[in-house]
Protein backbone atom coordinates (compact mmCIF):
# COMPACT_ATOMS: atom_id res chain seq x y z
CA UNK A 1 108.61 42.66 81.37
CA UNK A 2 104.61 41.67 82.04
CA UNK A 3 102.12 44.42 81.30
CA UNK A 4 101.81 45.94 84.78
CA UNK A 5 105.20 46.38 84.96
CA UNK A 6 105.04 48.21 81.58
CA UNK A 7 101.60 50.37 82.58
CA UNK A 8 103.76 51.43 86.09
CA UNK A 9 107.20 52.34 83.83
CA UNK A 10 104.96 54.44 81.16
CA UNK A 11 102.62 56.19 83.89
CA UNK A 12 106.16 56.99 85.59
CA UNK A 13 107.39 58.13 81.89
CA UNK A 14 104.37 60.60 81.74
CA UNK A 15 104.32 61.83 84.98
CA UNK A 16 107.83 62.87 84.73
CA UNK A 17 107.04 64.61 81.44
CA UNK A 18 104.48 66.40 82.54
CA UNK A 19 106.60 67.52 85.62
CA UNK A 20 109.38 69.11 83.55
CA UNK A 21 106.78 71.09 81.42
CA UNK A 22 105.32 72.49 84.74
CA UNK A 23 109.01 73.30 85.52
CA UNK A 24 110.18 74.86 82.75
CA UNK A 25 107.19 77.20 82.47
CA UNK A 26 107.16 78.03 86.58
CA UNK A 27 107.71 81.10 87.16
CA UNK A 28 110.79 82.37 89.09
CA UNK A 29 110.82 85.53 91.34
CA UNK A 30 113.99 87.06 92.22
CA UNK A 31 114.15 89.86 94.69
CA UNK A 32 115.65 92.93 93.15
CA UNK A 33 115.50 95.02 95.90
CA UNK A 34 113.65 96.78 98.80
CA UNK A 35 113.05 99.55 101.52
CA UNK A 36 111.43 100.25 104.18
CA UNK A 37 111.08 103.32 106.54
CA UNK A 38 109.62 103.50 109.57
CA UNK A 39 108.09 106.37 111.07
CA UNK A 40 106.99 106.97 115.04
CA UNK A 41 105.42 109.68 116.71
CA UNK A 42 103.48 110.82 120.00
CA UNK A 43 101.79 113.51 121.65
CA UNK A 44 102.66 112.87 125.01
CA UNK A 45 105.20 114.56 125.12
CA UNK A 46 105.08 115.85 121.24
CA UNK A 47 107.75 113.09 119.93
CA UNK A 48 108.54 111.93 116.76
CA UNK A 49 111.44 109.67 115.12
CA UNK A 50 112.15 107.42 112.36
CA UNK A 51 114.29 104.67 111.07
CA UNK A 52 116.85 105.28 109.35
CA UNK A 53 117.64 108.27 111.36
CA UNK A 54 118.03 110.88 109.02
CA UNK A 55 113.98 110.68 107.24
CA UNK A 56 112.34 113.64 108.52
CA UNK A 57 111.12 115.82 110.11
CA UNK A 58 107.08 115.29 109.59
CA UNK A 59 103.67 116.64 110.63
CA UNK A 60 102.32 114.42 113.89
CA UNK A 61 98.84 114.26 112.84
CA UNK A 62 95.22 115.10 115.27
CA UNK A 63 93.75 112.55 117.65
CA UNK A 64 92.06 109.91 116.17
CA UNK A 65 90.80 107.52 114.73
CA UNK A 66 91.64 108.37 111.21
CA UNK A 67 90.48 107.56 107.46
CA UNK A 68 92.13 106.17 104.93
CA UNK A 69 95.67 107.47 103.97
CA UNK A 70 98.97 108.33 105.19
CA UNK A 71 98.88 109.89 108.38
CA UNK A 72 99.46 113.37 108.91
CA UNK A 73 102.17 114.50 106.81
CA UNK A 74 104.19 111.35 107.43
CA UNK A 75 105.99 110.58 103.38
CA UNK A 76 104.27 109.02 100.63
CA UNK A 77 105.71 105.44 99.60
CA UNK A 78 109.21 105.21 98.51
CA UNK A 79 109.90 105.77 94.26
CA UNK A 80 108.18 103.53 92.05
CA UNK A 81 110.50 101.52 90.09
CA UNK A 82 113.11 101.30 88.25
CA UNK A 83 114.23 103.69 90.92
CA UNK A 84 115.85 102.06 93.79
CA UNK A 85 113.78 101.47 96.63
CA UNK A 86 114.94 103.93 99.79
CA UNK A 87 114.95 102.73 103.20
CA UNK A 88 116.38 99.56 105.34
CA UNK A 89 116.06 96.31 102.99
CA UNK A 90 113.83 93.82 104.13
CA UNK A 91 113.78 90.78 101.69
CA UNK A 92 114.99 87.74 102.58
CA UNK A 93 116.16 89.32 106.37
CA UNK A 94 113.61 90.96 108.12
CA UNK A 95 113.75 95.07 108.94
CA UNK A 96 112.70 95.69 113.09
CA UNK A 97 112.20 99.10 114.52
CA UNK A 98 112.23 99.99 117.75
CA UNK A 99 110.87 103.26 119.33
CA UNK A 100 110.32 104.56 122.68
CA UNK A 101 109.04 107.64 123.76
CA UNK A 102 110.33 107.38 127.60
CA UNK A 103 106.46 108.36 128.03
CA UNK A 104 104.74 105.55 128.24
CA UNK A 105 104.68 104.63 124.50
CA UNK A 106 106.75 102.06 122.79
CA UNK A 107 106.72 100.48 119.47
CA UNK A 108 108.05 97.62 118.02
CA UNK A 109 107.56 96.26 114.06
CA UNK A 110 108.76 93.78 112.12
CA UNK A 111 108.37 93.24 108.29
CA UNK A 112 109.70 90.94 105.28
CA UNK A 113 108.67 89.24 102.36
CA UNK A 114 107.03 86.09 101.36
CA UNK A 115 107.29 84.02 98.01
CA UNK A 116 105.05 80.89 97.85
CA UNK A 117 107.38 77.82 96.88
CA UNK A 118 105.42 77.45 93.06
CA UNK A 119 104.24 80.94 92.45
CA UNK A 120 100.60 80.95 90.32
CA UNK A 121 99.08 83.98 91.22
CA UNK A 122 100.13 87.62 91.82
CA UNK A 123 99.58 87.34 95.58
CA UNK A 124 101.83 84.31 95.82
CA UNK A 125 104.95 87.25 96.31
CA UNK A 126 103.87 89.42 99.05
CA UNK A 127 104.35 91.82 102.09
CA UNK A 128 104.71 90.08 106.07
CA UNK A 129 104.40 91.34 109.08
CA UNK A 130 105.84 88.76 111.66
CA UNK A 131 105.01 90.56 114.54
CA UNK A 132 104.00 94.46 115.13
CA UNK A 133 103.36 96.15 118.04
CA UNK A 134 102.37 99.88 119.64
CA UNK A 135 101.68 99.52 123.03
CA UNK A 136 101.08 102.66 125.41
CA UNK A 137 100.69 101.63 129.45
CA UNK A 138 98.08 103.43 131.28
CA UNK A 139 99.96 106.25 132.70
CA UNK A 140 99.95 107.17 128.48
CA UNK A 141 97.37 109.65 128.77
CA UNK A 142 97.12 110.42 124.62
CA UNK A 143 97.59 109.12 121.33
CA UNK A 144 100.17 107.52 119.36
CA UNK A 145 101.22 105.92 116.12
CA UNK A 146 103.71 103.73 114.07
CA UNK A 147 103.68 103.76 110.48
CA UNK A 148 105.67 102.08 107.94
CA UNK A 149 106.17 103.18 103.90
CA UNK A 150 107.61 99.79 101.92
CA UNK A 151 109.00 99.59 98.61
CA UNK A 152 110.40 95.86 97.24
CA UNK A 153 110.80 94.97 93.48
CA UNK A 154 111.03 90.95 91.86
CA UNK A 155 112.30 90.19 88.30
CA UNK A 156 109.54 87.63 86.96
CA UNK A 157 110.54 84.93 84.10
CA UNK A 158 106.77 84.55 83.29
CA UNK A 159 103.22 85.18 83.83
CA UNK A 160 101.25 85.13 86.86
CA UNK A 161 97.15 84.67 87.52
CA UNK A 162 94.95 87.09 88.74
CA UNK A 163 92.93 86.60 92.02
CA UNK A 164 90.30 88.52 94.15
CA UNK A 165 90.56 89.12 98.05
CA UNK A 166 93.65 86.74 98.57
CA UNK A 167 93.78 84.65 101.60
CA UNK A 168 96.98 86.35 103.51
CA UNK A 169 95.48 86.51 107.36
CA UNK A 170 96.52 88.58 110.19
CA UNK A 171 95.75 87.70 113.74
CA UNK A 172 94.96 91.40 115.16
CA UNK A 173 94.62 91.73 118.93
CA UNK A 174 94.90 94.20 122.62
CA UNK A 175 93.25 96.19 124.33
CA UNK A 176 91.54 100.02 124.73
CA UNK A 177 92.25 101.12 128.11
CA UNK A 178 89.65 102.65 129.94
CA UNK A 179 88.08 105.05 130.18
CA UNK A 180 88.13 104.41 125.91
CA UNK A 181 90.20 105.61 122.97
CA UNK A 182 90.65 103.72 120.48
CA UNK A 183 93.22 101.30 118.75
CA UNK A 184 93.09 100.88 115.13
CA UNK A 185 95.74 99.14 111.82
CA UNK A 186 95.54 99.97 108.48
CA UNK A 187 97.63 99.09 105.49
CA UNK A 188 97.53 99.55 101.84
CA UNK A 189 99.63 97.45 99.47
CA UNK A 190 99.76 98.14 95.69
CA UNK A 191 101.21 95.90 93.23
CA UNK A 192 102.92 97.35 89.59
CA UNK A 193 104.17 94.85 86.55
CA UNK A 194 106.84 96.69 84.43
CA UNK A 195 107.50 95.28 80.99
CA UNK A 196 111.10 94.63 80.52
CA UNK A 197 113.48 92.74 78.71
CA UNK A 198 114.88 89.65 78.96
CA UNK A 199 117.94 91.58 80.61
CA UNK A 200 115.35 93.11 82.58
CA UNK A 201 115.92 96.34 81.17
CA UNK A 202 112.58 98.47 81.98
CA UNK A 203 110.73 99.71 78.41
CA UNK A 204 107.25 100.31 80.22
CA UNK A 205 104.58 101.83 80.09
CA UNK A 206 104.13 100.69 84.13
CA UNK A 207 100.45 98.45 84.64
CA UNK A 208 98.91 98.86 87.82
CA UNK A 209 97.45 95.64 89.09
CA UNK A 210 95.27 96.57 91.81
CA UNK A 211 95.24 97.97 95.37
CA UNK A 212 95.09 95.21 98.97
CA UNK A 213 93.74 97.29 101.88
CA UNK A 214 93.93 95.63 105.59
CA UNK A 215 91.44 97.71 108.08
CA UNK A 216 90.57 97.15 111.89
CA UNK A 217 89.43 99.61 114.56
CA UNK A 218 88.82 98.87 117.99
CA UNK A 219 86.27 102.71 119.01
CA UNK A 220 85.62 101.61 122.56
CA UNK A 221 87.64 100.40 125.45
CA UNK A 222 88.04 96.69 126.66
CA UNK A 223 89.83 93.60 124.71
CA UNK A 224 89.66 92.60 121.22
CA UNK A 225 91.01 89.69 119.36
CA UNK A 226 90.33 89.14 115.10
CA UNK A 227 92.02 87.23 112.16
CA UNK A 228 91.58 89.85 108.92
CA UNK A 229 92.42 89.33 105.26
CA UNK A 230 92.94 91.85 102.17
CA UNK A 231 90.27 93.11 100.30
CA UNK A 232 90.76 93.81 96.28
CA UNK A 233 91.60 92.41 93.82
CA UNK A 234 95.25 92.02 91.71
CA UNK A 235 95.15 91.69 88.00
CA UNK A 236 97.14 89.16 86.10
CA UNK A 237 101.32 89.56 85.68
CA UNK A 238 100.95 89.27 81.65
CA UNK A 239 104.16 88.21 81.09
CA UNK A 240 108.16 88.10 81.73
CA UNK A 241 109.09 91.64 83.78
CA UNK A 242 109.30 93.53 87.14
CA UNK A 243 106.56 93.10 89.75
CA UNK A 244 106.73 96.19 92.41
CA UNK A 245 104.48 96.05 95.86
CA UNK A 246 104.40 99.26 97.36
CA UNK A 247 102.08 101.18 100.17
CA UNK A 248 101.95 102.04 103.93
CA UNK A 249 100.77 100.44 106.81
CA UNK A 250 100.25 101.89 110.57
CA UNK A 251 99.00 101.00 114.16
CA UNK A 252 97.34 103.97 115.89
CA UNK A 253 95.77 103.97 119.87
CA UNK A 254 94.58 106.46 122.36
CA UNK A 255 95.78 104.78 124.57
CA UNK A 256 96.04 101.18 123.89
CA UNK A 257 98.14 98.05 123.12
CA UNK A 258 97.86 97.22 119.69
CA UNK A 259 99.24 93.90 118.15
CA UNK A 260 99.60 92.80 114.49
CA UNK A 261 101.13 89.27 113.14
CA UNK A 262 101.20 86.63 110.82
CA UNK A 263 98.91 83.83 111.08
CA UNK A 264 100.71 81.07 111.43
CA UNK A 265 100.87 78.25 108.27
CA UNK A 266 99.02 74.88 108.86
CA UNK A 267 102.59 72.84 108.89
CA UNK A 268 103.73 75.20 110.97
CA UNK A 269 101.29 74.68 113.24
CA UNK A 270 101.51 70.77 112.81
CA UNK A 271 105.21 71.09 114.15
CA UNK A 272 104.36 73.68 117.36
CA UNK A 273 101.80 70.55 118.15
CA UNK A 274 104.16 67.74 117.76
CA UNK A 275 106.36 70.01 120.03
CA UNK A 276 104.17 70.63 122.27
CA UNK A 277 102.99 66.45 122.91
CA UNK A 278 107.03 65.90 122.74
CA UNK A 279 107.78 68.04 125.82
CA UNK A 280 104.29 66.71 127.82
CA UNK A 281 105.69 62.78 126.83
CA UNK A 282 108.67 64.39 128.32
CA UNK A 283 107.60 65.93 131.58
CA UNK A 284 105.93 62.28 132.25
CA UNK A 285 109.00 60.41 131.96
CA UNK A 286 111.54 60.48 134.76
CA UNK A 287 115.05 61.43 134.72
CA UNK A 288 116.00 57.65 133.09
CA UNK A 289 112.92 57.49 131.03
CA UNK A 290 110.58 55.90 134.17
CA UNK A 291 106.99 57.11 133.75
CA UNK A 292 106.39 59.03 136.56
């Protein structure tokens, strides 16, 4: 064996070494869990429902726009762990609720989870929203909203890094109908690390981690069209335990057509282009594969 031969076998040697170190101190995220309820209400005619069924009643809140918060007296977030999470799971399958006020209003929203193939920082496990929608036509003549609580929890087998207004972008679009209301999202998503065993057995005290807040508000009528990240910042998961993202989110309009969803990922987008010149080769070619 010459010397390049050797050089190539021991740079292959240490490269594999140093890929089963990074292996065997990855951390692994396994979903233990989750809920989500969704919550709907109008005031044309004063409607309200919810999925599942049987949460509620609830206070429909004022005209807005509105601050901050939970609206009206809609429910806080669903129990912290180790307390199962209430609602319709959503990790791994996606929850959708559908409402429909027969007034005009209907609302449509979509939400899972997302863990990043090698997860490094505490953002790398987080809340999606595929696709949500409120959308009012213009014989709606007041306001609306759709507002989902969320609840998931993930057993961790090791640390995770801290980061500061995480790049997790929404595409956020519609319009105001004239003669101008308003049409406005807002979500806030709070991440917990519980110590626990290596059985996962919860010994605590809980560690909150820090608080990502999603905002957009359309006050005028006419179109609109924005990608939006989080703002805040998420603390380091210090070791082995249970990571728990919890909050709210809603759409709101008076009246409008309001549109959340997930940005799509660059090799995603790489595909829907290869696609796209696939099916324009196509429509040149003739039934036989003559150009036409």
């Amino acid at each position: 064996m010459n010397c390049m031969k050797i050089r190539i076998v021991l740079a292959w040697a240490a490269a594999a070494l140093v890929a089963s170190i990074h292996a065997a101190s990855a951390t692994v995220v396994i979903p233990n869990g989750s809920g989500v309820e969704a919550w709907f209400g109008s005031n044309a005619p004063a409607y309200q429902a919810s999925n599942p069924i049987s949460f509620g009643p609830f206070t429909i809140p004022g005209v807005g726009p509105y601050g901050p918060g939970v609206l009206g007296g809609s429910p806080t977030p669903a129990p912290a762990f180790p307390a199962a999470p209430v609602g319709v799971n959503f990790q791994g399958t996606p929850s959708t609720s559908h409402f429909n006020d027969s007034n005009g209003t209907r609302a449509k929203s979509t939400i899972t989870d997302t863990i990043a193939a090698v997860p490094a920082v505490t953002s790398d496990v987080a809340i999606a929203i595929p696709h949500w929608a409120l959308v009012q036509s213009t014989a709606a003549t007041t306001y609306a909203w759709n507002q989902l609580n969320f609840d998931a929890d993930y057993d961790l087998t090791n640390s995770l890094a801290g980061i500061t207004n995480p790049i997790l972008p929404l595409n956020v679009h519609g319009i105001v109908n004239p003669p101008g209301g308003y049409a406005q999202f807002y979500a806030s998503i709070t991440y917990t690390y519980y110590p626990t065993t290596t059985a996962f057995t919860y010994i605590g005290p809980a560690v909150n981690l820090g608080t990502l807040t999603y905002s957009w508000l359309q006050p005028t009528a006419g179109t609109f069209a924005a990608t939006i990240n989080p703002t805040g910042t998420l603390a380091a998961v210090p070791a082995f335990g249970e990571l728990e993202i919890s909050g709210y989110a809603w759409l709101a309009g008076d009246p409008s057509e309001i549109v959340v969803s997930a940005v799509p990922e660059p090799a995603s987008l790489g595909l829907l282009a290869v696609g796209m010149l696939a099916t324009l080769r196509r429509s040149r070619m003739g039934p036989y594969g003559a150009r036409r």
